[in-house]
Protein backbone atom coordinates (compact mmCIF):
# COMPACT_ATOMS: atom_id res chain seq x y z
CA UNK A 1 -4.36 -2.52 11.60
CA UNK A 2 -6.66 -0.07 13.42
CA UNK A 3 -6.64 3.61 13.53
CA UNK A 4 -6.44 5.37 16.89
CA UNK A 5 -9.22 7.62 18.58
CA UNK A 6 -6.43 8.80 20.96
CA UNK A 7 -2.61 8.62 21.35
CA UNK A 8 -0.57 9.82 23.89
CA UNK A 9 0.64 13.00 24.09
CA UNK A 10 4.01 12.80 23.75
CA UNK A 11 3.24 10.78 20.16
CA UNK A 12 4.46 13.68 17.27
CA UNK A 13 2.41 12.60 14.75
CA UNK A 14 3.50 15.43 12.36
CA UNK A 15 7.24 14.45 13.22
CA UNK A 16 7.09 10.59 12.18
CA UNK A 17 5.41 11.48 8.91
CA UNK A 18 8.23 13.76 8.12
CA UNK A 19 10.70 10.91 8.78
CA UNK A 20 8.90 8.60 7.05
CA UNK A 21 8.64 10.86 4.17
CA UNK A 22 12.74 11.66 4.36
CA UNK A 23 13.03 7.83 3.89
CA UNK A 24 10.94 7.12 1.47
CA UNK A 25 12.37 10.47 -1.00
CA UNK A 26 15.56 9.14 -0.28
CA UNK A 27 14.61 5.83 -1.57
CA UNK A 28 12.88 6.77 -4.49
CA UNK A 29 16.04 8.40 -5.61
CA UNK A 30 17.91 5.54 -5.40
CA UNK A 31 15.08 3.92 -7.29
CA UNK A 32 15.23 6.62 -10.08
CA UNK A 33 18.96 6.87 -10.55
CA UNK A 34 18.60 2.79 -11.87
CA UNK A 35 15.52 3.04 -13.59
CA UNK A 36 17.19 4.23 -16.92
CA UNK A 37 19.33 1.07 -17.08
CA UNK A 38 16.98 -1.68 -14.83
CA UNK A 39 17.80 -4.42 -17.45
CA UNK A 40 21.19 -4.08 -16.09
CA UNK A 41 20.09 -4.65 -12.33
CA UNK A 42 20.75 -7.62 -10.66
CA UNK A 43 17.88 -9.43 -9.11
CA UNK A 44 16.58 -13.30 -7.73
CA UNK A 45 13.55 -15.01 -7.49
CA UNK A 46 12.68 -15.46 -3.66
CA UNK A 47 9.66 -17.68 -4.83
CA UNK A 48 8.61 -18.09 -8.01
CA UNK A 49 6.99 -14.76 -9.38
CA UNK A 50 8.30 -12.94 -6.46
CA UNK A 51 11.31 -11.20 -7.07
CA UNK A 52 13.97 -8.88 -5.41
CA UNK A 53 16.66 -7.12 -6.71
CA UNK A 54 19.54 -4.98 -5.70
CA UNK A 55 17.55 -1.92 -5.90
CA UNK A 56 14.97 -3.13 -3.31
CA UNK A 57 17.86 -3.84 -0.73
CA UNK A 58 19.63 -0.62 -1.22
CA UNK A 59 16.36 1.35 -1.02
CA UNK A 60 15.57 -0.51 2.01
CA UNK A 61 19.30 0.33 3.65
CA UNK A 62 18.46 3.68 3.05
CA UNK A 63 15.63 4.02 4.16
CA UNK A 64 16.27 1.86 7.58
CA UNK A 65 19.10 4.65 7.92
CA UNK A 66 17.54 7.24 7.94
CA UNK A 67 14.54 6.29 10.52
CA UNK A 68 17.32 4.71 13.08
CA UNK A 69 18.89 7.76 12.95
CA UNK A 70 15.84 10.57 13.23
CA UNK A 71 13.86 7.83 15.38
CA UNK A 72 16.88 5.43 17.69
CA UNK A 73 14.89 2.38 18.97
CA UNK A 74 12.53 2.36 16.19
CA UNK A 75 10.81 -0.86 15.29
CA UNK A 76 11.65 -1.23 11.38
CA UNK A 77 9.48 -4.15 9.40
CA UNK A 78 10.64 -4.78 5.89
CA UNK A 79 9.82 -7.01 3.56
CA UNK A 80 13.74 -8.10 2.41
CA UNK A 81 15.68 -6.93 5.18
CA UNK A 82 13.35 -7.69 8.30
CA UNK A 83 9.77 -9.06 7.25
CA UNK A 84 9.49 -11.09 10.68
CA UNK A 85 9.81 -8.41 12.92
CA UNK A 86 6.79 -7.46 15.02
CA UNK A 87 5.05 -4.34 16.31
CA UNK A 88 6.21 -2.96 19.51
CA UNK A 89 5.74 -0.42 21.71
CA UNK A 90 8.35 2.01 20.24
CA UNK A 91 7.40 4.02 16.56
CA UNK A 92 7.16 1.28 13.95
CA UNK A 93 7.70 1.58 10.17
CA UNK A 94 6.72 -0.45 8.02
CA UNK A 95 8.61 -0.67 4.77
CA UNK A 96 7.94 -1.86 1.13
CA UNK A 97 11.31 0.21 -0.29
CA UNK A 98 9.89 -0.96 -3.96
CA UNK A 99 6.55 -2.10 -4.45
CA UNK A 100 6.27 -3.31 -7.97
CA UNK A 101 9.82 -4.61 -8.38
CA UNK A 102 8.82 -6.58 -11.88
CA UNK A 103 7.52 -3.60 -13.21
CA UNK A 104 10.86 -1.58 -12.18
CA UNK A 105 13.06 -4.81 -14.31
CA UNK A 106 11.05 -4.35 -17.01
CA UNK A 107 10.56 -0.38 -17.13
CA UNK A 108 6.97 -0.89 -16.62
CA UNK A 109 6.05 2.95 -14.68
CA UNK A 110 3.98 1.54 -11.75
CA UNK A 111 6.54 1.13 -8.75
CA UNK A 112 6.47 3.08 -5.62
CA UNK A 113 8.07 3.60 -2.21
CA UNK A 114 5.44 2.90 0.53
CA UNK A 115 5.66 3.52 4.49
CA UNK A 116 3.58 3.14 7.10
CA UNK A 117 4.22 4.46 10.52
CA UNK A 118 2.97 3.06 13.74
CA UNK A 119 2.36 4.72 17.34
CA UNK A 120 0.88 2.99 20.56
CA UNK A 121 0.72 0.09 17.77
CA UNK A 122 -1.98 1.97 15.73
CA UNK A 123 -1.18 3.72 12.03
CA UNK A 124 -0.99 6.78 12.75
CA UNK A 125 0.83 8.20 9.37
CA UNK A 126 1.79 7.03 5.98
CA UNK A 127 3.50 8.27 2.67
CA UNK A 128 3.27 6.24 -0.69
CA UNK A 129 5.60 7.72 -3.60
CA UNK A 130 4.99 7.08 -6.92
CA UNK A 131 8.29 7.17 -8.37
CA UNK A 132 8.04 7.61 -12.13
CA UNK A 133 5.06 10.24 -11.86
CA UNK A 134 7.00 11.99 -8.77
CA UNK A 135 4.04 11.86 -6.84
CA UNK A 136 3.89 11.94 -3.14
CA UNK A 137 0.87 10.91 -1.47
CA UNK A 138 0.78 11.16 2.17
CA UNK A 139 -1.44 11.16 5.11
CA UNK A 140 -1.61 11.63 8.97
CA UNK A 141 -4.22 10.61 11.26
CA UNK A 142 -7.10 13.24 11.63
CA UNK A 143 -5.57 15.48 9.56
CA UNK A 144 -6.57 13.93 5.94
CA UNK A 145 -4.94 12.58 3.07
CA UNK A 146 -2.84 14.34 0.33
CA UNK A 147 -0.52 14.39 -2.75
CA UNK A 148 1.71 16.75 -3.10
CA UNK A 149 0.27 19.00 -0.43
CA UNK A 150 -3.02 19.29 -1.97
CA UNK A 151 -5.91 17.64 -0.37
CA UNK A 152 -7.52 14.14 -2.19
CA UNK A 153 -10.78 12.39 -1.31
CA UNK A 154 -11.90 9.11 -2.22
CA UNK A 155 -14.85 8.95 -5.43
CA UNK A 156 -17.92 10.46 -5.60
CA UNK A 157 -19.15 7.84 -7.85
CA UNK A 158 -22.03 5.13 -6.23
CA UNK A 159 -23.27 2.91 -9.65
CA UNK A 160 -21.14 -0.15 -9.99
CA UNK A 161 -21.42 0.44 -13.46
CA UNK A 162 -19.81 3.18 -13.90
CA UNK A 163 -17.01 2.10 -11.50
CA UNK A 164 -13.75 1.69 -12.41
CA UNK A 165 -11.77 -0.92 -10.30
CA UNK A 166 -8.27 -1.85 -9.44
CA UNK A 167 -6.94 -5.26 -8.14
CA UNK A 168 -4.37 -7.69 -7.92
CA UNK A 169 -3.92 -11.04 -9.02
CA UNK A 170 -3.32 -13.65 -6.07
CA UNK A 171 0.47 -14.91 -7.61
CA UNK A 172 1.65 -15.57 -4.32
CA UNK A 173 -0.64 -18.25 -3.25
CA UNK A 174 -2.14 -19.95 -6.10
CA UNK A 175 -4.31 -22.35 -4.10
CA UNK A 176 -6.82 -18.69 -4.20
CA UNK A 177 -6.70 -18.78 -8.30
CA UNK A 178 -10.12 -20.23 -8.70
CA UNK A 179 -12.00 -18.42 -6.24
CA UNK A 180 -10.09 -14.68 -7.74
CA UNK A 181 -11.72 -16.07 -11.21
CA UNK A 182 -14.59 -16.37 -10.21
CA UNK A 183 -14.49 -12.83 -8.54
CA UNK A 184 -12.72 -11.14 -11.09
CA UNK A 185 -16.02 -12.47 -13.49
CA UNK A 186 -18.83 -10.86 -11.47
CA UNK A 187 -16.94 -7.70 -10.61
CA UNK A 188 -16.40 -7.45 -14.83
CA UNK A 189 -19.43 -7.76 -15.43
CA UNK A 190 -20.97 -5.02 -12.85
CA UNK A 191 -18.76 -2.46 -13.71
CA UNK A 192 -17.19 -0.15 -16.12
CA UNK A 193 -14.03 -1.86 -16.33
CA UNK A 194 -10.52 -3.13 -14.06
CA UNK A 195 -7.56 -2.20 -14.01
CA UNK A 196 -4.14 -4.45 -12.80
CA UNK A 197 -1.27 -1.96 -12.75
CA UNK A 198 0.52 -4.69 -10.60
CA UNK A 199 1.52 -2.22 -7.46
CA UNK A 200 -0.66 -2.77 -4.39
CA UNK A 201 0.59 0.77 -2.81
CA UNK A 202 -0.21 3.00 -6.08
CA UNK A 203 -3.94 0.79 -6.42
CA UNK A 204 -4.48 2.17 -2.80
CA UNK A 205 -3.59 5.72 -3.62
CA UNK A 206 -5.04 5.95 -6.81
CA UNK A 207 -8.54 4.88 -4.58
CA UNK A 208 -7.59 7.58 -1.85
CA UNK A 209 -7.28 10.12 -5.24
CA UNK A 210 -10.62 9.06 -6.61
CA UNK A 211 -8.72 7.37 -9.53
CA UNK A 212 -9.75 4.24 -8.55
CA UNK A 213 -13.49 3.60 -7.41
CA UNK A 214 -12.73 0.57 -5.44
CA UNK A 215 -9.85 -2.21 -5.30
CA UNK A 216 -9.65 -5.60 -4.01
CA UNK A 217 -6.69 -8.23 -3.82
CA UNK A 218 -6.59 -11.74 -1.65
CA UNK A 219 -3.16 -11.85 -0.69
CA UNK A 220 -1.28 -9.03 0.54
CA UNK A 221 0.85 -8.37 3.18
CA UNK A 222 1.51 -5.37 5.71
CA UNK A 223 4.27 -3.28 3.98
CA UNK A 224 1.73 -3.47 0.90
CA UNK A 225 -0.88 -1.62 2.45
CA UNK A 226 0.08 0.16 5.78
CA UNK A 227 0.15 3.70 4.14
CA UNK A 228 -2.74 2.68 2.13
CA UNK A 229 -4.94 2.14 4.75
CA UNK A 230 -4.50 5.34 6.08
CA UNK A 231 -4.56 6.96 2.74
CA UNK A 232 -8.44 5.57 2.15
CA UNK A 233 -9.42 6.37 5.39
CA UNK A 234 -8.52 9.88 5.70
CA UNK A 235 -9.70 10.58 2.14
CA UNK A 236 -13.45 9.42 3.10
CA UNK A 237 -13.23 5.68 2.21
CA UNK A 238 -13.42 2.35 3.77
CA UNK A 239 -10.86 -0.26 3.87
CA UNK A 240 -11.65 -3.64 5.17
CA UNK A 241 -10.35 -7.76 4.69
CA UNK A 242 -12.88 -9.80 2.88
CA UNK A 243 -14.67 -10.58 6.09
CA UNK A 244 -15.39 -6.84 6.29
CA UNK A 245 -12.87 -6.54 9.48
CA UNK A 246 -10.35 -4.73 10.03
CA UNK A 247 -7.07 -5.83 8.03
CA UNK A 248 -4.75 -7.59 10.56
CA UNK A 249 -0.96 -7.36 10.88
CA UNK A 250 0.54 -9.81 8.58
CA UNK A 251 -1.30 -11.10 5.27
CA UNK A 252 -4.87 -9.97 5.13
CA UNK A 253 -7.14 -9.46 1.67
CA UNK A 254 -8.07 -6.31 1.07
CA UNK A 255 -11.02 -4.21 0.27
CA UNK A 256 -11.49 -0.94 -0.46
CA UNK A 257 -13.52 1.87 -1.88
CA UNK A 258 -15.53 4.97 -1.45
CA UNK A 259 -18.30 3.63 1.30
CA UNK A 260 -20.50 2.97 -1.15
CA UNK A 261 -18.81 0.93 -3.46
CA UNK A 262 -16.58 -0.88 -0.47
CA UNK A 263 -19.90 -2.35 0.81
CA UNK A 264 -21.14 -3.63 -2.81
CA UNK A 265 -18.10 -4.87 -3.49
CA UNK A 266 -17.58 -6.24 -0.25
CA UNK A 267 -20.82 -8.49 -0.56
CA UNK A 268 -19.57 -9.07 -4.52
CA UNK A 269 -16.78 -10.99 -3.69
CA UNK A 270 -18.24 -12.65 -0.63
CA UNK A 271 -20.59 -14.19 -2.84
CA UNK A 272 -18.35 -15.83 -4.59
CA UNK A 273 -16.24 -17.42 -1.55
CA UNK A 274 -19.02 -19.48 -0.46
């Protein structure tokens, strides 16, 4: 999912993040108003460990309103309404309306509303929400990364060992269990500690914030870390797949970090996939 050098003129940049950050307010709303009684909430396994509930869906029709109606002939990919939809050549969203749906059903406060917005098929803005803290994090191409208006860069910090770092256990494919394990021991015991607050969009913001010093997870799919991405990037970092490429449309691993600790960490977990 690359970043552009150059987009065409007629691109508003500044005009899709707003949209994109309409939807994803609205949705977190929605996603508020339930919170107080989510045991209550009706919700389904789509595979096991994977759930969805009525929240996601509504969140999502919300949210797919408001972009058809600010952006008509939009491209919207999202993961319960319209996951096998593919990039075009007209402004594409992409839409997780409630990343961390187990923690939402259990009142777990690490659940957020994340959107990534597409032009000339590159990211060229993205807004994650965390919904609980009310904290907007958003970010357009060239222009930096931010939450709630005030400017964030990725960590200063360069010694593993004093690194904090978030991940993401592989529960959606668990053929990759051994090889995380074996990951998860080396990066434990190089560094100060991690952390698994089980929402890929909120680990990627918290490493655009400098909260987190690096992240990694194996399995992860676009409308987990299109805003992200972007997020990193125009904070300072580097966000990569495990091969150190750039992450492709679809599922792709990701890696991330100040450049510093993405390159360590990068070669960490490498190591360990031979």
């Amino acid at each position: 999912m690359s970043t552009p050098n150059e987009l065409q003129p007629s691109v508003d940049r500044d005009g899709l993040l707003g949209v994109a950050i309409t939807a994803a307010e609205g949705a977190a709303a929605i996603i508020r108003g339930r919170a107080a009684d989510a045991a209550s909430v009706q919700w389904r396994a789509k595979r096991p460990f994977d759930f969805v509930s009525e929240v996601d869906t509504s969140a999502e029709k919300a949210i797919r309103e408001v972009i058809l109606r600010e952006v008509p002939g939009a491209i919207v990919i999202a993961e319960e309404g319209s996951p096998n939809a593919q990039i075009g050549d007209a402004p594409t969203f992409i839409v997780d309306p409630l990343d961390g749906t187990t923690n939402f059903l259990h009142g777990y406060p690490a659940y957020a509303v994340s959107i990534g917005v597409l032009a000339d098929r590159a990211i060229v803005a993205g807004v994650v929400i965390d919904v609980p803290a009310h904290d907007v994090y958003t970010a357009r191409v060239g222009n930096g990364a931010f939450c709630n208006s005030k400017p964030i860069r990725v960590s200063s910090i360069t010694e593993p060992a004093l690194a904090l770092i978030g991940t993401g256990f592989p529960f959606k494919d668990m053929q990759q269990l051994d090889l995380y394990q074996r990951q998860f021991a080396q990066v434990t015991r190089h560094t100060a500690g991690i952390r698994r607050p089980g929402s890929a969009a909120l680990d990627l913001a918290s490493v655009a914030c400098g909260r987190f010093d690096g992240f990694w997870e194996l399995n992860l799919m676009s409308w987990d870390y299109a805003a992200g991405v972007l997020l990193i990037r125009e904070a300072g970092g580097v966000v990569t797949d495990a091969a150190g490429g750039n992450p492709a449309f679809g599922e792709s691993a990701i890696v991330a970090g100040n450049p510093v600790l993405h390159a360590w960490l990068l070669d960490l977990i490498a190591g360990e996939a031979l």
